[in-house]
Protein backbone atom coordinates (compact mmCIF):
# COMPACT_ATOMS: atom_id res chain seq x y z
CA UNK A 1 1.74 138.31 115.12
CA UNK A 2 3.72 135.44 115.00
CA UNK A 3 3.89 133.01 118.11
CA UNK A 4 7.23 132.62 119.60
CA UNK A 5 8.20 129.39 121.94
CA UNK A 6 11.73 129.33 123.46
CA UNK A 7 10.71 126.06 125.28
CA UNK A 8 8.30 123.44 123.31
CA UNK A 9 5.11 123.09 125.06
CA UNK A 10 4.22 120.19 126.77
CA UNK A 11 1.28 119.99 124.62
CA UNK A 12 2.54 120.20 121.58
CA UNK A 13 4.96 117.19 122.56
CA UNK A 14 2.35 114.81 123.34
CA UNK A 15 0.36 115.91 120.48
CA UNK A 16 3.15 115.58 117.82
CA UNK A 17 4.80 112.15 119.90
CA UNK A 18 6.62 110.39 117.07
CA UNK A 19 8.86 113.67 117.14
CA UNK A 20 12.26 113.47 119.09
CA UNK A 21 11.84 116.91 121.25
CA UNK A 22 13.94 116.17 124.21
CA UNK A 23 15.71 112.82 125.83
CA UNK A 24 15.45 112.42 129.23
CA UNK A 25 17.87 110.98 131.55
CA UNK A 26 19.33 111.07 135.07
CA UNK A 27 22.51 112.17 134.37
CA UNK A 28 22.49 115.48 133.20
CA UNK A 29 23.10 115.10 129.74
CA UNK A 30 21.95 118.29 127.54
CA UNK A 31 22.01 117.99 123.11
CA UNK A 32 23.08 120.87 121.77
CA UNK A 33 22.49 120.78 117.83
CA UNK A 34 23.69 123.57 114.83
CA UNK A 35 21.73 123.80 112.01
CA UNK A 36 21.96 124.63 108.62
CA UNK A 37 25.85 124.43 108.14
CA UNK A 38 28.86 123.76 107.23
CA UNK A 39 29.23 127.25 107.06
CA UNK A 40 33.08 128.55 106.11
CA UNK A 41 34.49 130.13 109.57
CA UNK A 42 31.52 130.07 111.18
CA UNK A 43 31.10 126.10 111.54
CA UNK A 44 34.93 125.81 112.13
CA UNK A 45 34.40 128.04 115.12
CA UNK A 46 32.14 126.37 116.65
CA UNK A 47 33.97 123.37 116.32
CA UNK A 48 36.66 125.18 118.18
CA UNK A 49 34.43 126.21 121.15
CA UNK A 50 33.43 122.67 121.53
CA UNK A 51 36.62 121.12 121.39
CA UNK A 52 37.33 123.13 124.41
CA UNK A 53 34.86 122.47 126.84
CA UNK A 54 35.29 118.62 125.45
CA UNK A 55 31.64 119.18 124.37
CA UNK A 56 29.97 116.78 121.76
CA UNK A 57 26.91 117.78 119.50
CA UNK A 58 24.56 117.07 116.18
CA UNK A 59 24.91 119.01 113.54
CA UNK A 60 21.84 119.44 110.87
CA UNK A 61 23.70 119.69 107.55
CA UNK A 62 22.47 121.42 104.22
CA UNK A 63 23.05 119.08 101.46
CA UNK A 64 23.75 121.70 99.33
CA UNK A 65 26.47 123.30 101.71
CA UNK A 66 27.51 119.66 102.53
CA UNK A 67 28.52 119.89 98.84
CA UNK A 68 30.28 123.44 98.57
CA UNK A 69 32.78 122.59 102.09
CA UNK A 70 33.53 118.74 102.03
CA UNK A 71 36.27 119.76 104.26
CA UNK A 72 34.53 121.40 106.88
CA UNK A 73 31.90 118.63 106.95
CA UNK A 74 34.66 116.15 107.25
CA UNK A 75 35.95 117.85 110.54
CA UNK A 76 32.21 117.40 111.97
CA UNK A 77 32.49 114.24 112.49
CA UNK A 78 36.46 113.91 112.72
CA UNK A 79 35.66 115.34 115.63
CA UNK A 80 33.08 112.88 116.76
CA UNK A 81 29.77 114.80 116.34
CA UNK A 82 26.84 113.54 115.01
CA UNK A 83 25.30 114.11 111.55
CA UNK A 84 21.62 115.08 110.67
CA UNK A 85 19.86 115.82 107.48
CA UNK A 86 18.55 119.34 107.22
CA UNK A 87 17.02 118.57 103.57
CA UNK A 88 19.30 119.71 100.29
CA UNK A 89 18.09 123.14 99.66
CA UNK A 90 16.37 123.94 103.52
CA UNK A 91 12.90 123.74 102.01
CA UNK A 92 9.63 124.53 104.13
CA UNK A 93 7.75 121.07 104.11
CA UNK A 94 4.19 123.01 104.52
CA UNK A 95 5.14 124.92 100.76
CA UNK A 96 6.53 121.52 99.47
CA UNK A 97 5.23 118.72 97.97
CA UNK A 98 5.97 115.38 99.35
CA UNK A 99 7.62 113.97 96.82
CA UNK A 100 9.95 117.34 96.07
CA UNK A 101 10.70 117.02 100.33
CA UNK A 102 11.50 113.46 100.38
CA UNK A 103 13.44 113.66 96.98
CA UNK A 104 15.38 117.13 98.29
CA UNK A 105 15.88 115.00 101.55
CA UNK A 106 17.52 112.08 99.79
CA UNK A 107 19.43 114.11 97.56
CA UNK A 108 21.38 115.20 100.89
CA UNK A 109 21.16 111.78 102.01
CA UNK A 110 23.62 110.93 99.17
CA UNK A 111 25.76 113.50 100.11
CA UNK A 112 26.57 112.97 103.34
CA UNK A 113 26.86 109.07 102.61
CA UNK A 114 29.53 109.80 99.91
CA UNK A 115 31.48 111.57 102.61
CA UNK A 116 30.67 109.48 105.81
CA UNK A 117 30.52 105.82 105.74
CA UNK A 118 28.83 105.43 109.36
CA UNK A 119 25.46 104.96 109.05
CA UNK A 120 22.77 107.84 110.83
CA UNK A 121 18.84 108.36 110.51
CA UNK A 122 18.48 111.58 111.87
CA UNK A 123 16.41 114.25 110.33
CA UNK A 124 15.44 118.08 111.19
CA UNK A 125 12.64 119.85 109.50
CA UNK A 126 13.80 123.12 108.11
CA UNK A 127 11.99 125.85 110.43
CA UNK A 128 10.12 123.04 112.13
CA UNK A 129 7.17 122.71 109.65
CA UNK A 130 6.94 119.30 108.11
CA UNK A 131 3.26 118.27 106.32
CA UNK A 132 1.91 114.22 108.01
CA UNK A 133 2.10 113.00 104.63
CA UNK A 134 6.21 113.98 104.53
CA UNK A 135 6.76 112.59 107.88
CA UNK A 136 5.34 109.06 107.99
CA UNK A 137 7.05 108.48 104.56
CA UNK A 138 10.23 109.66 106.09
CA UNK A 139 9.87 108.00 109.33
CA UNK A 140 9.01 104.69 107.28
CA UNK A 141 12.41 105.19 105.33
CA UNK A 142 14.02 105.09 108.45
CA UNK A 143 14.56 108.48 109.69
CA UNK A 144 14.27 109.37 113.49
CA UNK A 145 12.89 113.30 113.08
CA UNK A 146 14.59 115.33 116.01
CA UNK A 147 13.13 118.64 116.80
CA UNK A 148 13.41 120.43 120.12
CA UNK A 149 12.90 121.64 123.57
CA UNK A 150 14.07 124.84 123.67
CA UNK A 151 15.48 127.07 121.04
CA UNK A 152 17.96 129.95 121.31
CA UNK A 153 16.78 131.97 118.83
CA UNK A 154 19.98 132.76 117.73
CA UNK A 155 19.23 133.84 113.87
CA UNK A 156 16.96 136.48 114.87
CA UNK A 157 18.35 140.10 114.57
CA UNK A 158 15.81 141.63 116.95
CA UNK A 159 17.34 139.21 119.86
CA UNK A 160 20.27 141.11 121.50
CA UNK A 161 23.09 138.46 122.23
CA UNK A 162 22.02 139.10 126.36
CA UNK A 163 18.37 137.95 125.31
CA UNK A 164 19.54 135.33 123.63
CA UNK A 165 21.71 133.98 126.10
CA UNK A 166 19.06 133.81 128.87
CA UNK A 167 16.70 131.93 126.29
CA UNK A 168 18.98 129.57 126.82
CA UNK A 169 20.17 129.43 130.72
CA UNK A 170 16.93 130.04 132.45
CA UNK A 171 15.17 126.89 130.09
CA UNK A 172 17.61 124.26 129.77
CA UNK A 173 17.44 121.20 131.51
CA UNK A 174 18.51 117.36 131.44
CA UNK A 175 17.61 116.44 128.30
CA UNK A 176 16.88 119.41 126.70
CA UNK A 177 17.37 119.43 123.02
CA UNK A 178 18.84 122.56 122.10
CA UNK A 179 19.10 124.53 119.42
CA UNK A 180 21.66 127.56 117.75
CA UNK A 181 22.68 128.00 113.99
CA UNK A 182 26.40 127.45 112.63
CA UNK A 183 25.23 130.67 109.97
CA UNK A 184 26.17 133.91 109.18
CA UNK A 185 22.70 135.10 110.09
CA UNK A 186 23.25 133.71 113.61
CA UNK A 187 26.95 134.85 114.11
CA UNK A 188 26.35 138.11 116.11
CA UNK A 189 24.01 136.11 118.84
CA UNK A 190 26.42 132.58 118.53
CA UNK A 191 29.75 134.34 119.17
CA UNK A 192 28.10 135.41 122.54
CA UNK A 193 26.06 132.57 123.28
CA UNK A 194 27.88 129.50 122.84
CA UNK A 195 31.33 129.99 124.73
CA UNK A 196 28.88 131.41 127.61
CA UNK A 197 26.21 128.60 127.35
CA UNK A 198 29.26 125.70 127.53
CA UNK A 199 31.08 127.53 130.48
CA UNK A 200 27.45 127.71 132.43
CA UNK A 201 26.77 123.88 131.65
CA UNK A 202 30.75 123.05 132.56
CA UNK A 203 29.91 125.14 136.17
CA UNK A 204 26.84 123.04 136.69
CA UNK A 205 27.96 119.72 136.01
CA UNK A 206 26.21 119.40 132.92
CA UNK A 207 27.83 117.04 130.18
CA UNK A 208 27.37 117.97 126.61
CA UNK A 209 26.15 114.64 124.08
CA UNK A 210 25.51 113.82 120.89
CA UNK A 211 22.19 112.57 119.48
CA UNK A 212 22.65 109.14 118.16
């Protein structure tokens, strides 16, 4: 049986400290952050939905996709969102070596520098599972590694859209880092979730930021 958080325990927080999980403040700022794109219509929606709630976000970009849609990556941050690495090829750290991760997480480095001048440091695990050893040489290049406080579940087909949405109202909070997925594995659950997460936030008085 596999263990399922929606919000990050406490615990594991201050356990696991040099992780980025949430970033409190006083004035109800919430991240949301989209993984694993640019993904063709899908990451161009979402854009879309944004745009209209004059929401800002961080998207975790596959190198490899970086390389297949230029274009869509370009309107990322055209639209003044934030970048992260998401690794080249979204490798599990715990099944990787450390040289292979760092090396796969440079290789997407250079891609997203060849397309965006601005400099960023943020990094994203793929699934969340990173070994020490691939961390602190990360963290020592520089990189600031963002993970979460609550997840939405989004890519999971036995999560109706409903579910999904009320992993997401009933456990956000200031600084909650939040997290869906600009994929087509996520679609179903994202077309549902998203315009109904940024009209709750809008009602509340919540304001939408980027992770810098």
């Amino acid at each position: 049986m596999k263990l399922k958080w929606i919000k990050t325990p406490w615990l594991v927080k201050r356990l696991f400290s040099n992780y980025v999980w949430d970033i409190p403040n006083r004035e109800n700022k919430v991240y949301l952050t989209f993984d694993d794109g640019p993904t063709p219509e899908i990451t161009e929606w979402t854009l879309h939905q944004l745009k209209k709630y004059n929401a800002k976000a961080t998207f975790f970009c596959i190198g490899d996709n970086i390389r297949k849609y230029p274009e869509i990556f370009k309107q990322i941050t055209k639209d003044g969102h934030s970048i992260g690495n998401h690794t080249f090829n979204h490798l599990k750290g715990w099944k990787t070596s450390t040289n292979d991760y760092t090396n796969n997480t440079e290789l997407c480095t250079s891609e997203i520098c060849n397309l965006k001048s601005a400099n960023f440091n943020l990094f994203r695990p793929p699934y969340g599972k990173i070994k020490p050893s691939q961390s602190k040489l990360l963290r020592r290049k520089g990189y600031k590694i963002i993970m979460w406080d609550l997840i939405s579940y989004d890519y999971d087909a036995t999560i109706s859209p409903k579910e999904c949405l009320e992993n997401v109202l009933k456990n956000i909070r200031p600084g909650s880092i939040v997290v869906f997925h600009d994929s087509k594995k996520a679609l179903r659950n994202l077309e549902y979730t998203l315009p109904r997460t940024l009209e709750f936030l809008k009602e509340k008085g919540f304001v939408c930021e980027k992770i810098d």
